[in-house]
Structures are given as structure tokens and as C-alpha cells.
Protein backbone atom coordinates (compact mmCIF):
# COMPACT_ATOMS: atom_id res chain seq x y z
CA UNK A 1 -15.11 -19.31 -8.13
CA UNK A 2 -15.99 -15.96 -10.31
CA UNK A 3 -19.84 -16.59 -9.48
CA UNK A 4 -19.33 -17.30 -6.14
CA UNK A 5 -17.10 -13.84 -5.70
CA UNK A 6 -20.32 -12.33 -8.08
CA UNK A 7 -23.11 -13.73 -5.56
CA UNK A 8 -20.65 -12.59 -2.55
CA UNK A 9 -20.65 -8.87 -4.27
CA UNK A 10 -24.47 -8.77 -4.62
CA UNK A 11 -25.53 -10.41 -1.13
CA UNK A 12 -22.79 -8.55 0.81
CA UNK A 13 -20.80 -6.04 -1.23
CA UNK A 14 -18.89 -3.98 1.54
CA UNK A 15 -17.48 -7.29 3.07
CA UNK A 16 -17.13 -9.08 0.07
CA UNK A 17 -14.28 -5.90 -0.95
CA UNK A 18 -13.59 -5.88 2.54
CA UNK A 19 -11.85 -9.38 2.12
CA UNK A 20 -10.28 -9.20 -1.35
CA UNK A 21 -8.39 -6.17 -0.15
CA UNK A 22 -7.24 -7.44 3.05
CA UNK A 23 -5.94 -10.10 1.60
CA UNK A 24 -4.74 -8.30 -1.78
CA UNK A 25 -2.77 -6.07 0.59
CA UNK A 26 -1.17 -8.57 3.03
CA UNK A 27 -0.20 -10.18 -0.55
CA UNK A 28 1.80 -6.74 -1.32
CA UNK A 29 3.20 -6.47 1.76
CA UNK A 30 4.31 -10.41 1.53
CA UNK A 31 5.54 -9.73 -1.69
CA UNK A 32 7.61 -6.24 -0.53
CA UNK A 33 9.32 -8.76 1.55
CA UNK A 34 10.37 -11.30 -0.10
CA UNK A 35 10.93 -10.11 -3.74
CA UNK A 36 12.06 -6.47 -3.15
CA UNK A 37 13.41 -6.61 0.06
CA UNK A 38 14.35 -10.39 -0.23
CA UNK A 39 13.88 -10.91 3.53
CA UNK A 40 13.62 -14.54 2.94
CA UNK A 41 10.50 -16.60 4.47
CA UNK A 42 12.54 -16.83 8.10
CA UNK A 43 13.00 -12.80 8.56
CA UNK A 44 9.39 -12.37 7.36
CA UNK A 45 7.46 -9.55 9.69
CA UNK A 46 4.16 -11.00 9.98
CA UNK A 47 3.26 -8.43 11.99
CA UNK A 48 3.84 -5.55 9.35
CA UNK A 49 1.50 -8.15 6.87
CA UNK A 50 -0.76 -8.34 9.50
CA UNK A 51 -1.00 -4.39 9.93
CA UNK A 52 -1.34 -4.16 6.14
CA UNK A 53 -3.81 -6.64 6.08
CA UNK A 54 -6.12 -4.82 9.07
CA UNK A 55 -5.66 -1.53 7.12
CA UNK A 56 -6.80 -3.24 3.71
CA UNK A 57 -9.74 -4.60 5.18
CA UNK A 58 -10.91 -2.12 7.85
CA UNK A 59 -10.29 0.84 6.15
CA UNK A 60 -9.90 0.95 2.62
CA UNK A 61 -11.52 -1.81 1.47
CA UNK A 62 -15.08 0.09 3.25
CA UNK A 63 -13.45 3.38 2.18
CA UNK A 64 -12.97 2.92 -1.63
CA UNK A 65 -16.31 0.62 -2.03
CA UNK A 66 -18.56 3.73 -0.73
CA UNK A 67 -16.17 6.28 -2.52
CA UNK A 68 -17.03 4.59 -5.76
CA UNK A 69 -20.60 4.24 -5.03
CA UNK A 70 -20.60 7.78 -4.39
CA UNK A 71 -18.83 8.80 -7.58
CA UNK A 72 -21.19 7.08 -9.57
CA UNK A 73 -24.26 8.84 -7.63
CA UNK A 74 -23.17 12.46 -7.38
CA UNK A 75 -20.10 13.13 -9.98
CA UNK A 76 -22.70 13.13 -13.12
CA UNK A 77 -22.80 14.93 -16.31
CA UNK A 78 -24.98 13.88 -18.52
CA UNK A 79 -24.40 13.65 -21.92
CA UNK A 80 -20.82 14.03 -21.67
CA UNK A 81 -19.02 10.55 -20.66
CA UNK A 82 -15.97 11.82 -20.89
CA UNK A 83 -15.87 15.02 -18.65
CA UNK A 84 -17.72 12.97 -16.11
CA UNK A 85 -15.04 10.33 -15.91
CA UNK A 86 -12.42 13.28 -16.23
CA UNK A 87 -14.37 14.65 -12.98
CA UNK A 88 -13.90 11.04 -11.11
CA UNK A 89 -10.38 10.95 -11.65
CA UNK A 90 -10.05 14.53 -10.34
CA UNK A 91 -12.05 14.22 -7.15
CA UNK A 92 -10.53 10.47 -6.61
CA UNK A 93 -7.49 11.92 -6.89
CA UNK A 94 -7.67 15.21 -5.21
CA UNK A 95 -9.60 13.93 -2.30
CA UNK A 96 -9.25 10.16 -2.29
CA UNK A 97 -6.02 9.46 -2.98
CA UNK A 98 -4.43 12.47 -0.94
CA UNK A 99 -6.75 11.65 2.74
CA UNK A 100 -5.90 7.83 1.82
CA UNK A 101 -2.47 7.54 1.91
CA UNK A 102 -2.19 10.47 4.73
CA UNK A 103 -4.27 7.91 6.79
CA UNK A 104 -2.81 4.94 5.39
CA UNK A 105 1.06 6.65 6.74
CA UNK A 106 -0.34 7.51 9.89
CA UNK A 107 -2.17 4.54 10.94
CA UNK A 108 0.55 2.50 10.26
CA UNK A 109 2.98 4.79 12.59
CA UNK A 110 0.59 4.23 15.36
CA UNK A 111 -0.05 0.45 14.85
CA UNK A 112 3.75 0.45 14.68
CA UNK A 113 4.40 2.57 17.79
CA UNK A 114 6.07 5.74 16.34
CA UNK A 115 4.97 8.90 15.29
CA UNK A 116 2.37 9.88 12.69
CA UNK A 117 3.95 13.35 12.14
CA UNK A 118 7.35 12.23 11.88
CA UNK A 119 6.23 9.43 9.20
CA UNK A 120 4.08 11.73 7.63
CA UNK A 121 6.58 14.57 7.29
CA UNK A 122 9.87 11.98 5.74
CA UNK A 123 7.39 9.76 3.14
CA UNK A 124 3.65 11.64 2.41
CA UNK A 125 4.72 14.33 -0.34
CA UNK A 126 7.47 11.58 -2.24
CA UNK A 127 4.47 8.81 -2.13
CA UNK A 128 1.67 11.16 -3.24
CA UNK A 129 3.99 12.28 -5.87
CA UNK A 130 4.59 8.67 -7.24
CA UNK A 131 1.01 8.11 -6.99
CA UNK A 132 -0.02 10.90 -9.01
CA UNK A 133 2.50 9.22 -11.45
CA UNK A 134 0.31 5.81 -11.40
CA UNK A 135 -3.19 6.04 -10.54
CA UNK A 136 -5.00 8.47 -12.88
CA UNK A 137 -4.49 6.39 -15.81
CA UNK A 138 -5.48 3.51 -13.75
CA UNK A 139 -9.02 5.35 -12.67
CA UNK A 140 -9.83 6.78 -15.59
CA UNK A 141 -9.47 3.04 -17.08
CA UNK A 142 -11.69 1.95 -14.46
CA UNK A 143 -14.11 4.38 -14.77
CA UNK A 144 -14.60 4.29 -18.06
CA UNK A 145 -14.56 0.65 -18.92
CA UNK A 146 -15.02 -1.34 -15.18
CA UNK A 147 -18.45 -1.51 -13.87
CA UNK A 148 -19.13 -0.22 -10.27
CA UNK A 149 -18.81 -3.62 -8.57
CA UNK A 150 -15.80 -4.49 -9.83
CA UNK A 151 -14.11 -1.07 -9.55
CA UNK A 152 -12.57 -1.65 -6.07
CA UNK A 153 -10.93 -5.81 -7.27
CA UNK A 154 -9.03 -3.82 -10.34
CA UNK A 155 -7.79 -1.21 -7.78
CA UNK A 156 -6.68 -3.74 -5.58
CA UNK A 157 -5.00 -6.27 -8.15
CA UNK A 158 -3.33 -2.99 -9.47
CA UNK A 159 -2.28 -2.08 -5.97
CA UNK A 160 -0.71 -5.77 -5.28
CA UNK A 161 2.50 -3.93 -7.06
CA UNK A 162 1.59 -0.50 -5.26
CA UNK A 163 0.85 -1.99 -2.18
CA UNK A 164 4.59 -3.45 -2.63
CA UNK A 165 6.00 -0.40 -2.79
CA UNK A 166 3.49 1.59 -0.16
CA UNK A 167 4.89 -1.59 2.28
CA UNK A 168 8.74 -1.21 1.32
CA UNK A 169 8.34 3.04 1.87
CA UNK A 170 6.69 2.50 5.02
CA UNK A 171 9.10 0.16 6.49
CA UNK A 172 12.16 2.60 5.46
CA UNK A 173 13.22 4.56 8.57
CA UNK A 174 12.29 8.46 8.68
CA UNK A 175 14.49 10.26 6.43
CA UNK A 176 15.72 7.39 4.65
CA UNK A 177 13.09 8.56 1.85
CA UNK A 178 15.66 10.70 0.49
CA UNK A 179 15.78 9.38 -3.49
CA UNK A 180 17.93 6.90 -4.65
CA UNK A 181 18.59 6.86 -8.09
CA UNK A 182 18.51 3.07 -8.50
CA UNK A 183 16.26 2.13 -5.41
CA UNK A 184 12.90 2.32 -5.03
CA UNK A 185 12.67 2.77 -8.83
CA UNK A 186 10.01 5.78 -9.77
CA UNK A 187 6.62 4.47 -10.90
């Protein structure tokens, strides 16, 4: 199965992430439902799986395989491995990260039927927070030690437990964001 997923990458690499992270994030989302939220299999929204599906595979599935490939063309410094995946982690972080999940909120308040501003304004700044708790250690394991075709599968078997909590914090109504103590748990 590995060398077929290997063959996939090298024929058609885009696609091939596209895919995996469609279904890595409908995964997340299934699993927001039924372990977190314990919906149970009847109350299941396949419609918010399917949203989180068509966002994993139209958007950042493309998104993060060219971000990579661009990271490993332009953020160089030669002779010094270490500032250069310092560098990564910064701009993935800084610019990644932040446009992601400000597209990510509003794209699902559209596909959803409510507005971007009002989703953006109750969950962006407590989301970008949590993931600036997570995902630098994460990228700066993955740049150092993953190689380029592989970068975008670790992010998204990673995210399956991010995506699980991007899913819950999207489907919380605006202003319920307001921290629990005990519920979503910090990151």
C-alpha cells in the first residue's frame, strides 16, 4: 500500500495530498463527533464531514503541498540547517498558519450559511492561539527530519486530532468560544 501511495506522490503529487487530506480531515471531523461530542452514529452531520472533507481536499491539501514546495525552494540558508528550518517554522507560521485557519473559519461560515465575520470575530484569535501552542514543534519536526513529499501526510495525521478540535470549535455557536476550564481542553 506504502509504494502504491509512493508511486501516487511521484506520478501525481498535488492530488495524491489532495486525497489523503480530504479524507484525513472528514476522519477529524467524524471523530469530533462521535468521540468528543459523542453524537452517536444516528445524529452524525454528514454534511459538516462533507464540508470538512471539500475544504481538506480543495484547499489545503493544494495549499500546504505548494507551501512546502516553496519553503524548500526560497527559505534557504546555506550552511546553517538550523536557522533555515527556524525560518520555515516562522514564515509557516506567520503566514501559513494565520491565512489558513482565517480561510478555513470563513469558508466554513459560508458553506454553512452564516457569516464569515461573525465566525471569524467569536473563534479566529482563541484557535490561532491554540495553534501557536501545537504546530511549531510539529514543523520544525517536519522540517528537519520529514522529507518534502511526505511533509503534508505528517501534517495531516497530526491534524486528525487538530482537525477534531478545528471541527468541534467550528460547530460551537458564536460566542460560545468563551473558555471553559474543563472543555475544549487547551492543546
Amino acid at each position: 500500500m506504502f509504494r502504491a501511495y509512493q508511486s501516487a506522490l511521484k506520478r501525481r503529487p498535488v492530488l495524491t495530498q489532495s486525497i489523503t487530506t480530504a479524507v484525513l480531515f472528514s476522519t477529524g471531523d467524524g471523530m469530533a463527533q462521535q468521540f468528543i461530542e459523542k453524537k452517536g452514529i444516528k445524529n452524525h452531520e454528514i454534511g459538516r464531514t462533507t464540508r470538512m472533507a471539500l475544504y481538506g481536499g480543495c484547499v489545503f491539501g493544494p495549499a500546504a503541498t505548494k507551501w512546502f514546495g516553496f519553503l524548500q525552494s526560497k527559505v534557504q540558508f546555506p550552511g546553517k540547517p538550523n536557522l533555515e528550518i527556524v525560518a520555515r517554522v516562522a514564515a509557516d507560521q506567520c503566514i501559513f498558519a494565520s491565512c489558513n485557519l482565517f480561510v478555513f473559519l470563513s469558508s466554513m461560515a459560508l458553506m454553512e450559511g452564516k457569516d464569515p465575520r461573525e465566525k471569524l470575530n467569536s473563534t479566529y484569535f482563541n484557535a490561532l492561539s491554540k495553534n501557536w501552542m501545537v504546530w511549531p514543534v510539529v514543523q520544525f519536526t517536519n522540517f528537519k527530519f520529514v522529507p518534502l513529499e511526505h511533509r503534508v501526510l505528517l501534517v495531516n495525521v497530526v491534524s486528525l486530532g487538530w482537525n477534531c478540535y478545528l471541527s468541534y470549535l467550528n460547530s460551537m455557536p458564536s460566542g460560545a468560544h468563551v473558555p471553559n476550564p474543563t472543555y475544549p481542553p487547551d492543546v
